[in-house]
ModelCIF file with pLDDT and N, C-alpha, C, O atoms, coordinates in Angstrom:
data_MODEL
#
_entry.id   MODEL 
#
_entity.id                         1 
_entity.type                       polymer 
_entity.pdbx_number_of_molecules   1 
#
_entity_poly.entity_id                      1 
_entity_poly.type                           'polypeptide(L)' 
_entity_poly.nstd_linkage                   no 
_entity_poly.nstd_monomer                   no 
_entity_poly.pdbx_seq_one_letter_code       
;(UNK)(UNK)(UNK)(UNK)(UNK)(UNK)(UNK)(UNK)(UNK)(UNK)(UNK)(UNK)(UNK)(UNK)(UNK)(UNK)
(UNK)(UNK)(UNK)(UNK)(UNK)(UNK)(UNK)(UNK)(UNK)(UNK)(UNK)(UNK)(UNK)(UNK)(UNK)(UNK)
(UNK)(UNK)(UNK)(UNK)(UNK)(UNK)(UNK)(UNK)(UNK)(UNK)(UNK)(UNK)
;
_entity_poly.pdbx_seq_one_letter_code_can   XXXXXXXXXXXXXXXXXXXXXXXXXXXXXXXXXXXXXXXXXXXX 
_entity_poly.pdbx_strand_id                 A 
#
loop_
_entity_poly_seq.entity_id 
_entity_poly_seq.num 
_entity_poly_seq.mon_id 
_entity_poly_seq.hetero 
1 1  UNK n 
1 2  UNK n 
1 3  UNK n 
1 4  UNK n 
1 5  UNK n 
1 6  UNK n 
1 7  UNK n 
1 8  UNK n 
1 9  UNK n 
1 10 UNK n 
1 11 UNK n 
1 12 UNK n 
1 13 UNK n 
1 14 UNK n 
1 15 UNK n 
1 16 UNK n 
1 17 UNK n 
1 18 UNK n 
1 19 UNK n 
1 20 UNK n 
1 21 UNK n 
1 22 UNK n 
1 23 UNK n 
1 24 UNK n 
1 25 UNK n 
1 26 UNK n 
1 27 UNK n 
1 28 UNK n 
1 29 UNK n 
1 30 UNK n 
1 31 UNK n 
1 32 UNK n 
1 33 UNK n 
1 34 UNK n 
1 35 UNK n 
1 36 UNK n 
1 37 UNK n 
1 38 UNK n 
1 39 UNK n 
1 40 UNK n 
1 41 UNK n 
1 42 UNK n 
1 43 UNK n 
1 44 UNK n 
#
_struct_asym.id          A 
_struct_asym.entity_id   1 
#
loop_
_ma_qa_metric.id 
_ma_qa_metric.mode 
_ma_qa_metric.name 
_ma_qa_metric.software_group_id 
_ma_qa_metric.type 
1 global pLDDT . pLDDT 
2 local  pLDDT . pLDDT 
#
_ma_qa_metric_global.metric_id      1 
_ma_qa_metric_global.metric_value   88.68 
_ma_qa_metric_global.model_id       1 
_ma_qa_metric_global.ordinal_id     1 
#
loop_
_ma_qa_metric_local.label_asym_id 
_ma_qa_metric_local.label_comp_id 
_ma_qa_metric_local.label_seq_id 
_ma_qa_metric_local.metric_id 
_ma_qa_metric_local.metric_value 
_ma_qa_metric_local.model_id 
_ma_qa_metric_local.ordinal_id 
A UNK 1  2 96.00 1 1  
A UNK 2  2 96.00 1 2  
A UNK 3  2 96.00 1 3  
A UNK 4  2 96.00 1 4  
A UNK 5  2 96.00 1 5  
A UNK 6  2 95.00 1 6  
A UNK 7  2 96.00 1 7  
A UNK 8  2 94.00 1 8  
A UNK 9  2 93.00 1 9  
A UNK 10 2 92.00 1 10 
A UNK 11 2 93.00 1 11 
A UNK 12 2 92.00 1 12 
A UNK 13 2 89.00 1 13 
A UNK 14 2 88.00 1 14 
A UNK 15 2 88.00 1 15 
A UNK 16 2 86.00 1 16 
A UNK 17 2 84.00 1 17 
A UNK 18 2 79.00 1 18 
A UNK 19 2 79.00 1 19 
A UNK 20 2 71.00 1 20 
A UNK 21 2 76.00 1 21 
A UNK 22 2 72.00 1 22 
A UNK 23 2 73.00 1 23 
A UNK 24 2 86.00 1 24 
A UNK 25 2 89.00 1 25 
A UNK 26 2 89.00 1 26 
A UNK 27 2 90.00 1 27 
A UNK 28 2 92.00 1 28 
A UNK 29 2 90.00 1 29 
A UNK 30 2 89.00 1 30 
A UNK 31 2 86.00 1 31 
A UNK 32 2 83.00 1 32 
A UNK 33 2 90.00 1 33 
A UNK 34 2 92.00 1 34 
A UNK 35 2 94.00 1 35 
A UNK 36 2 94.00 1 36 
A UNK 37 2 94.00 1 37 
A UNK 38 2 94.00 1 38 
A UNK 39 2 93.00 1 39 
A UNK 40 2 91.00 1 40 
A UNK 41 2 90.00 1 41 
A UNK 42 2 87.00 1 42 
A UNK 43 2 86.00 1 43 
A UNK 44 2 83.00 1 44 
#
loop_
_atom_site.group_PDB 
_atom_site.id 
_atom_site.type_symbol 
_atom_site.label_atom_id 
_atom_site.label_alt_id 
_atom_site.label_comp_id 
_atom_site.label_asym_id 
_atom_site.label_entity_id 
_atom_site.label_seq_id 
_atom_site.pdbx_PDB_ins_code 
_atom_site.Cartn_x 
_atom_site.Cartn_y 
_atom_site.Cartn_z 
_atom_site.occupancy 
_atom_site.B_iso_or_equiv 
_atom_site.pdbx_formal_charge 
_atom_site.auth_seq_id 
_atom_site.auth_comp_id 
_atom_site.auth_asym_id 
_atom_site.auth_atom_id 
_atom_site.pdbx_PDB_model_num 
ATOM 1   N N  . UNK A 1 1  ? 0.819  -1.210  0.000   1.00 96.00 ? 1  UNK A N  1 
ATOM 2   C CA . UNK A 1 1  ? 0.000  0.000   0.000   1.00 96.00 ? 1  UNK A CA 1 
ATOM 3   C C  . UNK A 1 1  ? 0.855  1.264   0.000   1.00 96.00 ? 1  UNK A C  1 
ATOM 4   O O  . UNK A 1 1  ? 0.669  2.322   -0.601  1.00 96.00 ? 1  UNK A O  1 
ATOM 5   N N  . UNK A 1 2  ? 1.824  0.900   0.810   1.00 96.00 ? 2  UNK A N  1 
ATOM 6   C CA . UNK A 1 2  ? 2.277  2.621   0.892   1.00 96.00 ? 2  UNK A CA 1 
ATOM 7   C C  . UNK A 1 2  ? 3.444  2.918   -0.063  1.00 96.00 ? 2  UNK A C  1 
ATOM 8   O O  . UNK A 1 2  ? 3.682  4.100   -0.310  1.00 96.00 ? 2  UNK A O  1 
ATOM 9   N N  . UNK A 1 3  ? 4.332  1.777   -0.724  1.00 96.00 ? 3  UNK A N  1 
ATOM 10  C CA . UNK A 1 3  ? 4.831  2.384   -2.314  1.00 96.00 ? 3  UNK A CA 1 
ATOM 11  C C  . UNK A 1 3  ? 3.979  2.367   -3.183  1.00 96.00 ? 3  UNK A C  1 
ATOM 12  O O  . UNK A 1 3  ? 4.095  3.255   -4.027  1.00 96.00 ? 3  UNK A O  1 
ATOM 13  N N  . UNK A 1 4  ? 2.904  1.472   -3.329  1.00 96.00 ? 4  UNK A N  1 
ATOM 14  C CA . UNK A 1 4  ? 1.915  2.067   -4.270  1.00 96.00 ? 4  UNK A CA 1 
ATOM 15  C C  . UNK A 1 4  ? 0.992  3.497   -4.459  1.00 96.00 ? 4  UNK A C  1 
ATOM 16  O O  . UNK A 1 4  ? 0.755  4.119   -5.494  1.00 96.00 ? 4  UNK A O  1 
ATOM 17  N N  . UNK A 1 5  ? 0.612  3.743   -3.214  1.00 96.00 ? 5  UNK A N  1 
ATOM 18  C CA . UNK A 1 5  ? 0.383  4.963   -3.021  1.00 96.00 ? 5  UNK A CA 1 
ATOM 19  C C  . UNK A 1 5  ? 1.053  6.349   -3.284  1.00 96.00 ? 5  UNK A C  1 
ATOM 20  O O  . UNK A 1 5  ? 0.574  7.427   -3.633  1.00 96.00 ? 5  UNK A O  1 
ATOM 21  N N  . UNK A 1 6  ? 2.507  5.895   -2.956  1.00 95.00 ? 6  UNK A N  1 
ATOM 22  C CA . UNK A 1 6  ? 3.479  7.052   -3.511  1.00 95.00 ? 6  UNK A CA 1 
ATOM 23  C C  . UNK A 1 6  ? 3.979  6.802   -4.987  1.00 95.00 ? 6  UNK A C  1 
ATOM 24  O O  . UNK A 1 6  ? 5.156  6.998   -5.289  1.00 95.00 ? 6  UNK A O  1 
ATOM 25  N N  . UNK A 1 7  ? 3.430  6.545   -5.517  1.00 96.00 ? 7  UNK A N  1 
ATOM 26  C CA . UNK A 1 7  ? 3.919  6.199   -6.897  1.00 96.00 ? 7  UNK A CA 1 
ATOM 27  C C  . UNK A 1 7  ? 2.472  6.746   -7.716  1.00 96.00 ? 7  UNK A C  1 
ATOM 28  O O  . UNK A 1 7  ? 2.586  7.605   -8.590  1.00 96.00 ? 7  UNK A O  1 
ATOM 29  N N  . UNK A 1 8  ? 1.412  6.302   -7.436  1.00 94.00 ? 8  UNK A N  1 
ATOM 30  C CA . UNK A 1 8  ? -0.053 6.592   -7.427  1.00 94.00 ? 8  UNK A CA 1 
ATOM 31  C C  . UNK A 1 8  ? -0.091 8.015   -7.678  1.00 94.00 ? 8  UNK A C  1 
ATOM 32  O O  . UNK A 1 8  ? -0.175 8.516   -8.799  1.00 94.00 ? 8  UNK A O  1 
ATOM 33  N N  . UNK A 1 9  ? -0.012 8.775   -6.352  1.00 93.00 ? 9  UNK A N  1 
ATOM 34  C CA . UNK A 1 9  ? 0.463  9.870   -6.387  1.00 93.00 ? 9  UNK A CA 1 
ATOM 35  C C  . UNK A 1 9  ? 0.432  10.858  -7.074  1.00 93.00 ? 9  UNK A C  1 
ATOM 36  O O  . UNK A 1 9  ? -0.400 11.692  -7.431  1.00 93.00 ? 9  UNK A O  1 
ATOM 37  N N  . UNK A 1 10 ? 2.101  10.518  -7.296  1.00 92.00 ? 10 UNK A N  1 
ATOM 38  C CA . UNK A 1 10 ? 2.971  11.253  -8.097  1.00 92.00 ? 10 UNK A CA 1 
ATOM 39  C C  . UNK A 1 10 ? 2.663  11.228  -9.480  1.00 92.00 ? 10 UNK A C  1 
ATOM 40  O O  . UNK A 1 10 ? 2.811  12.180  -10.246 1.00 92.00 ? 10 UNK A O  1 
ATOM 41  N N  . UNK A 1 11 ? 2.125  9.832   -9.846  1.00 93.00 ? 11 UNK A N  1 
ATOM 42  C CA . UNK A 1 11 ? 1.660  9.995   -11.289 1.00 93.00 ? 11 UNK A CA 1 
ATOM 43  C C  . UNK A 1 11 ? 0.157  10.542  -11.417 1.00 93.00 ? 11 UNK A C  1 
ATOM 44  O O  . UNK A 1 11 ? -0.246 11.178  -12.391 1.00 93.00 ? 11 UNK A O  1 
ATOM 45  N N  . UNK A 1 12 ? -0.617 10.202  -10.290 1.00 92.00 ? 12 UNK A N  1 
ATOM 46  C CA . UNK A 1 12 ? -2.212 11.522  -10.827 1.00 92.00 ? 12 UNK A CA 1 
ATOM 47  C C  . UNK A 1 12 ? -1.688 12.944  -10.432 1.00 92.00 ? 12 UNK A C  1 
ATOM 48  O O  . UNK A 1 12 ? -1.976 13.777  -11.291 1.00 92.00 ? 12 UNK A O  1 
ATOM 49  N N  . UNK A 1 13 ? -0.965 13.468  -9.315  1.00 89.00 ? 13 UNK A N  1 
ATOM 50  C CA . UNK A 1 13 ? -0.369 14.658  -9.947  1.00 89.00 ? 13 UNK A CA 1 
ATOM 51  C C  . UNK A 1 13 ? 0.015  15.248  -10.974 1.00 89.00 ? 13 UNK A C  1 
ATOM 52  O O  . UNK A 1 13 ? -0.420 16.253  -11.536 1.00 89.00 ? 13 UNK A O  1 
ATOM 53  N N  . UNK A 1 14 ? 1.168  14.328  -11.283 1.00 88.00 ? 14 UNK A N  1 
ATOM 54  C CA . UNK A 1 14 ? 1.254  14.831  -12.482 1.00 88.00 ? 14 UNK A CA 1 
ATOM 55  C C  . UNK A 1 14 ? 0.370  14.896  -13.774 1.00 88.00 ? 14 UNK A C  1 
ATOM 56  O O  . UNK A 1 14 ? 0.904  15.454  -14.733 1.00 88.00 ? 14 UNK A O  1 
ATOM 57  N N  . UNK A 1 15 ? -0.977 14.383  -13.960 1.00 88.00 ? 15 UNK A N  1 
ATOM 58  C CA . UNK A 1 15 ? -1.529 14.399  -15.407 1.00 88.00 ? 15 UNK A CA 1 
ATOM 59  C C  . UNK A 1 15 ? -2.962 15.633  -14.729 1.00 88.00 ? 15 UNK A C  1 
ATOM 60  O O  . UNK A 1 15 ? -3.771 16.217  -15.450 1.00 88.00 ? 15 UNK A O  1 
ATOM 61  N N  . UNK A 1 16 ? -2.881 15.717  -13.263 1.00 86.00 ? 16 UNK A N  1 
ATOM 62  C CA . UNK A 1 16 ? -3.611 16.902  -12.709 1.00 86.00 ? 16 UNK A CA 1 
ATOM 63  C C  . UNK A 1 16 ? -2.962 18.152  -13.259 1.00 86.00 ? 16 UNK A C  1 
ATOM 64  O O  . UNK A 1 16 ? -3.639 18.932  -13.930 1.00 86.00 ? 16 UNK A O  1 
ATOM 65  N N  . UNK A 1 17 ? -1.842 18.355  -13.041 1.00 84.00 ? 17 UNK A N  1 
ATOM 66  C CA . UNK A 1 17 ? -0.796 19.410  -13.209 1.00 84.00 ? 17 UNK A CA 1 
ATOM 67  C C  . UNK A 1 17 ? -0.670 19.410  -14.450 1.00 84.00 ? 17 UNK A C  1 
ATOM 68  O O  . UNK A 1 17 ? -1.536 20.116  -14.967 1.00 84.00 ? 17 UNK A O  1 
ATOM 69  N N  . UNK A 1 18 ? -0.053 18.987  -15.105 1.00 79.00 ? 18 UNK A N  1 
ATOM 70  C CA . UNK A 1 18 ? 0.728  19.239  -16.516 1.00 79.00 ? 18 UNK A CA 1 
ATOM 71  C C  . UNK A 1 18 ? -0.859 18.791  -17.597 1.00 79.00 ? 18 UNK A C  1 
ATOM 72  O O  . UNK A 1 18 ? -0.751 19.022  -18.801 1.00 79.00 ? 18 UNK A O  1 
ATOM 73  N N  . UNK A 1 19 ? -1.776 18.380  -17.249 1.00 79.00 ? 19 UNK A N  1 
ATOM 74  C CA . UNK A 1 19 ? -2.952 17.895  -18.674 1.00 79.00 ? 19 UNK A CA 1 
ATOM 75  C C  . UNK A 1 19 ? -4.223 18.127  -17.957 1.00 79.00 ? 19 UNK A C  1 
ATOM 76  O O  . UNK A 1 19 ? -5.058 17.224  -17.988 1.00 79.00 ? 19 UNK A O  1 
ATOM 77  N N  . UNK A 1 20 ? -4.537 19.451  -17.177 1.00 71.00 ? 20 UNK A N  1 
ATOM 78  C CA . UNK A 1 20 ? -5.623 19.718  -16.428 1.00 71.00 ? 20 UNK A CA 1 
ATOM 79  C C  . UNK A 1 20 ? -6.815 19.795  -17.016 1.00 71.00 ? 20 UNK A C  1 
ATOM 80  O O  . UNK A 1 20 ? -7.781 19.755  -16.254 1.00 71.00 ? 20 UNK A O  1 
ATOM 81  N N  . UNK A 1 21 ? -7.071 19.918  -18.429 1.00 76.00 ? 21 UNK A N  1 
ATOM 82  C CA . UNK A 1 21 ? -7.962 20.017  -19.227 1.00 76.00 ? 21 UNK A CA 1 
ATOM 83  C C  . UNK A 1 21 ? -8.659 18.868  -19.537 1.00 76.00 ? 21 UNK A C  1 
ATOM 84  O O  . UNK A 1 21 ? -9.869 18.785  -19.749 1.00 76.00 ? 21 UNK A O  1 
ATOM 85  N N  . UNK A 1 22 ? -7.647 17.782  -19.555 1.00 72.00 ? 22 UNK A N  1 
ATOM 86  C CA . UNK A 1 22 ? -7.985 16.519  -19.848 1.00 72.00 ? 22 UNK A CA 1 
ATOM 87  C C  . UNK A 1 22 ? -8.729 15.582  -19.084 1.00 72.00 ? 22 UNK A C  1 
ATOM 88  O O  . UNK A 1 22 ? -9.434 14.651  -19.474 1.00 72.00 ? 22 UNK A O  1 
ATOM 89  N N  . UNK A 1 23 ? -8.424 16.029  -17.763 1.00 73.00 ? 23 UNK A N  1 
ATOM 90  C CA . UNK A 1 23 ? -8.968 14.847  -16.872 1.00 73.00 ? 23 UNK A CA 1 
ATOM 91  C C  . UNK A 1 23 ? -8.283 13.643  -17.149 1.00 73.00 ? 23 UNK A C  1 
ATOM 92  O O  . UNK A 1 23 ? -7.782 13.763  -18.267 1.00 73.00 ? 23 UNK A O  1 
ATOM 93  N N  . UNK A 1 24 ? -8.038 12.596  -16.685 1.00 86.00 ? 24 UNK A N  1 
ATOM 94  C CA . UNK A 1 24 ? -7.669 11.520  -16.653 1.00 86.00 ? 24 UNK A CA 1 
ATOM 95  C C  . UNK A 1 24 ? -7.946 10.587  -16.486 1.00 86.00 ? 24 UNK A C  1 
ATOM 96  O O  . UNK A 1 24 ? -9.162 10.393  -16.472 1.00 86.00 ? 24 UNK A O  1 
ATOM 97  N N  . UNK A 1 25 ? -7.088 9.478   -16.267 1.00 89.00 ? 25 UNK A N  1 
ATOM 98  C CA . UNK A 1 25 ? -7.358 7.404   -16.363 1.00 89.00 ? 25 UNK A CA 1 
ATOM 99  C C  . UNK A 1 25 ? -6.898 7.287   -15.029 1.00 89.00 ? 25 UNK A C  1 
ATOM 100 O O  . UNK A 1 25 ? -6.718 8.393   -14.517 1.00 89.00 ? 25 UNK A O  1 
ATOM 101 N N  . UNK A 1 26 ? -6.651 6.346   -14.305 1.00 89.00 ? 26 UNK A N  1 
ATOM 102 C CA . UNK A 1 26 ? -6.427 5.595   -13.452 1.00 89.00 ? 26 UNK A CA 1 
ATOM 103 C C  . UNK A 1 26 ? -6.715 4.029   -13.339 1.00 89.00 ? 26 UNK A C  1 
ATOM 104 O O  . UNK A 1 26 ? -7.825 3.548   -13.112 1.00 89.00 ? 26 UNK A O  1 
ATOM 105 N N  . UNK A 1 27 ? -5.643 3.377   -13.517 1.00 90.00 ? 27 UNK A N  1 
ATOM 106 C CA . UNK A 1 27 ? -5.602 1.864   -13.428 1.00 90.00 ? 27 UNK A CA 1 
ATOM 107 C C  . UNK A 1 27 ? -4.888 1.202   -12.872 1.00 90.00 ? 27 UNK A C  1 
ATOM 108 O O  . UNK A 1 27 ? -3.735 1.407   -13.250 1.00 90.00 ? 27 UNK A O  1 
ATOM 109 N N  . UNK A 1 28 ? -4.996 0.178   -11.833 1.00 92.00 ? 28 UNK A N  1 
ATOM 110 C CA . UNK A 1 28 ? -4.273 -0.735  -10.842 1.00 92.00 ? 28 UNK A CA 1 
ATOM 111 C C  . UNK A 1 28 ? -4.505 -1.743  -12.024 1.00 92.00 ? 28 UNK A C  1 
ATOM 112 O O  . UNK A 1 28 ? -5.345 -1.467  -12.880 1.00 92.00 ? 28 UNK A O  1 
ATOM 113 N N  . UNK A 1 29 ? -3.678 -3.068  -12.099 1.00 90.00 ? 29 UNK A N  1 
ATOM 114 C CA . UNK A 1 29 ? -4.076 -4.076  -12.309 1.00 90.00 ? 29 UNK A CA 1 
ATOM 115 C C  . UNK A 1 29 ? -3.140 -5.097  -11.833 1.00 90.00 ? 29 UNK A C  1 
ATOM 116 O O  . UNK A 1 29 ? -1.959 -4.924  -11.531 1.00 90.00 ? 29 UNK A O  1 
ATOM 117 N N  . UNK A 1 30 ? -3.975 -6.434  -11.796 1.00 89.00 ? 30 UNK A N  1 
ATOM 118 C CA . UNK A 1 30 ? -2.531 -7.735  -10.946 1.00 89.00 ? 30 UNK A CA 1 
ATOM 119 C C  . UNK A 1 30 ? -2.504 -8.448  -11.942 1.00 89.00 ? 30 UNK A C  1 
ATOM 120 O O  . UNK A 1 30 ? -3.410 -8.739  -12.722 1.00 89.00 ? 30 UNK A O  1 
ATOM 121 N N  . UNK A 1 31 ? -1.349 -8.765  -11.920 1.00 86.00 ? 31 UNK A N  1 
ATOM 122 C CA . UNK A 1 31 ? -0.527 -9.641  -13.267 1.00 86.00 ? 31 UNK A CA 1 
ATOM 123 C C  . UNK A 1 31 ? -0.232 -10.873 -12.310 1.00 86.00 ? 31 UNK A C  1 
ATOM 124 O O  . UNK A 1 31 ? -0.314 -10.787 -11.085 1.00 86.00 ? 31 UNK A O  1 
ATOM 125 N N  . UNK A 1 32 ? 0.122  -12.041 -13.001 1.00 83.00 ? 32 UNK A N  1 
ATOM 126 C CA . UNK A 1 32 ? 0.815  -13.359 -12.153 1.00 83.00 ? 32 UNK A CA 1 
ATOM 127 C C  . UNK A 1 32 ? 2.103  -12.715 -11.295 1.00 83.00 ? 32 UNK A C  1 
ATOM 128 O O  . UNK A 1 32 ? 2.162  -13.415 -10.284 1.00 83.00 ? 32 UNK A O  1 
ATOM 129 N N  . UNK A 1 33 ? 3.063  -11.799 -11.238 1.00 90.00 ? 33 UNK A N  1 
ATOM 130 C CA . UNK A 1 33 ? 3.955  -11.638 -10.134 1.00 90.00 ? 33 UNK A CA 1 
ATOM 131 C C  . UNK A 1 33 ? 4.174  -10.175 -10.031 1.00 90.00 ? 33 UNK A C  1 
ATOM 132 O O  . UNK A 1 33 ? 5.057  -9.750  -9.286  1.00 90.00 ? 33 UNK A O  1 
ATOM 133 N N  . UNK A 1 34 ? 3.317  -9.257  -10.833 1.00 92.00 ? 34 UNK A N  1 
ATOM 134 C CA . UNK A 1 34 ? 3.843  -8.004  -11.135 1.00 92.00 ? 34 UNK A CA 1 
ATOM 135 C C  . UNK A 1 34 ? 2.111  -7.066  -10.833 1.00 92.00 ? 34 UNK A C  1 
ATOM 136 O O  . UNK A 1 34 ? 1.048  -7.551  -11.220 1.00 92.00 ? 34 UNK A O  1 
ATOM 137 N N  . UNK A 1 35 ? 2.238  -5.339  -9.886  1.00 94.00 ? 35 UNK A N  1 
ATOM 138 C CA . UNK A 1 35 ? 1.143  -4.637  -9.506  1.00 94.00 ? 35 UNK A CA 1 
ATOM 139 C C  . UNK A 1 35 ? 1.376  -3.697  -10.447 1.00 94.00 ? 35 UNK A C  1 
ATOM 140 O O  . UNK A 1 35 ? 2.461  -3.133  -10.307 1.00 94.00 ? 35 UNK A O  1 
ATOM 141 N N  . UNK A 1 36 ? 0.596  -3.276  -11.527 1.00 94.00 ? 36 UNK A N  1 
ATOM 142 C CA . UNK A 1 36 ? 0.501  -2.527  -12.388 1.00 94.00 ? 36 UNK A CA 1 
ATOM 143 C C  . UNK A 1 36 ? -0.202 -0.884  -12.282 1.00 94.00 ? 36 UNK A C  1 
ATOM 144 O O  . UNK A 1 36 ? -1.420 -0.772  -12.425 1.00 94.00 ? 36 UNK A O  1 
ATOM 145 N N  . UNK A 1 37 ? 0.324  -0.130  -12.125 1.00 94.00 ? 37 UNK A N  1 
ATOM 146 C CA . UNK A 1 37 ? -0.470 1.330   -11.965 1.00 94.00 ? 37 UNK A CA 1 
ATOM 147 C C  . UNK A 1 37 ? 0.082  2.257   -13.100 1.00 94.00 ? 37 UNK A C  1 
ATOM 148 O O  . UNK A 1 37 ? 1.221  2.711   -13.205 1.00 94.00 ? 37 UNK A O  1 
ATOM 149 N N  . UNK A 1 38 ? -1.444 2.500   -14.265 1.00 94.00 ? 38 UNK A N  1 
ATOM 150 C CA . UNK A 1 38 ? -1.392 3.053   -15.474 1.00 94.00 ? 38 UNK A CA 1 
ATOM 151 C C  . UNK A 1 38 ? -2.336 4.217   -14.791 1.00 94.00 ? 38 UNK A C  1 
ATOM 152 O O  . UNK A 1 38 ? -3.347 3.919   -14.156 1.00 94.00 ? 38 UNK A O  1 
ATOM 153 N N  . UNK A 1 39 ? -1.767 5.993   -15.050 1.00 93.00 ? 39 UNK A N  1 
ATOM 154 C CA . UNK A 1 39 ? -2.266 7.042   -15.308 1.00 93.00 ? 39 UNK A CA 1 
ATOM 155 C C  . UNK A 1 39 ? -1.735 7.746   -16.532 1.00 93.00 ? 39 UNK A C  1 
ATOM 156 O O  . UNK A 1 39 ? -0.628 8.234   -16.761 1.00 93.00 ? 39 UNK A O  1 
ATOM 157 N N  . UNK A 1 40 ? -2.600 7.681   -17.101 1.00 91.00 ? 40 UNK A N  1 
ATOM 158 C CA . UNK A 1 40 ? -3.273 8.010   -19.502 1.00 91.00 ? 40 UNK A CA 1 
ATOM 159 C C  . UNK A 1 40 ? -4.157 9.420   -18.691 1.00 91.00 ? 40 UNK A C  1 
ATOM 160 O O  . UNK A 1 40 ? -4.831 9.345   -17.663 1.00 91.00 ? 40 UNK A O  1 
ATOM 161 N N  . UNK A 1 41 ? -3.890 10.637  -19.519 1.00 90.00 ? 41 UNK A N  1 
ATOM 162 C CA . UNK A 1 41 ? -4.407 11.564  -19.809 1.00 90.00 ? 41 UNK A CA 1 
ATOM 163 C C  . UNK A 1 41 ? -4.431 12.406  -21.621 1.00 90.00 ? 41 UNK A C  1 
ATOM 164 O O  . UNK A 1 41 ? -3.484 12.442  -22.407 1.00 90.00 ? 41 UNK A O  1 
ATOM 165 N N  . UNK A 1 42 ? -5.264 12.747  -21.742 1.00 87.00 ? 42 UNK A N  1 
ATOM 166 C CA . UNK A 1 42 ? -5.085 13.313  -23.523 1.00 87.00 ? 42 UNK A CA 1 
ATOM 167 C C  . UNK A 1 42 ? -4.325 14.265  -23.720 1.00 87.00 ? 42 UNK A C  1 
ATOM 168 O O  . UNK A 1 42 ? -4.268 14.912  -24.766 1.00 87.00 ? 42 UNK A O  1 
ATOM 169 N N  . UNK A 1 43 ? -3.406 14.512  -22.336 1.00 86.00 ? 43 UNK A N  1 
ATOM 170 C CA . UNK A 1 43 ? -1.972 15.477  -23.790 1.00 86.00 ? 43 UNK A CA 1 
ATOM 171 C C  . UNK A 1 43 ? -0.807 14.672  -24.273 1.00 86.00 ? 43 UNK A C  1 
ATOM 172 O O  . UNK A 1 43 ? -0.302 13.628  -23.862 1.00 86.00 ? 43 UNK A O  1 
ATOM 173 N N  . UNK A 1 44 ? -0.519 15.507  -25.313 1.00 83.00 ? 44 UNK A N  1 
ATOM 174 C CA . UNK A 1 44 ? 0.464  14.970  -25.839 1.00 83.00 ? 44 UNK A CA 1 
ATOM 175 C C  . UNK A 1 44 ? 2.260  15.450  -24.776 1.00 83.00 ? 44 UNK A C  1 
ATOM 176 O O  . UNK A 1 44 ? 3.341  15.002  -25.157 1.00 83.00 ? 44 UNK A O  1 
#
């Protein structure tokens, strides 16, 4: 929880900050040995 959280974070900050227009994604997902956290916003 709590490196995921700081990693979490830092990446919806950043697509808050730098792609504010866009709004954004947020995705956890579990793989067979690996915790996946995808934040996708529409800037380039």
């Amino acid at each position: 929880v709590f490196t995921t959280q700081l990693i979490v974070s830092e990446l919806v900050t950043n697509a808050v900050v730098h792609a504010p227009r866009s709004g954004s994604r947020f995705r956890l997902a579990v793989g067979n040995a690996t915790l996946r956290c995808v934040v996708s916003d529409d800037s380039g």
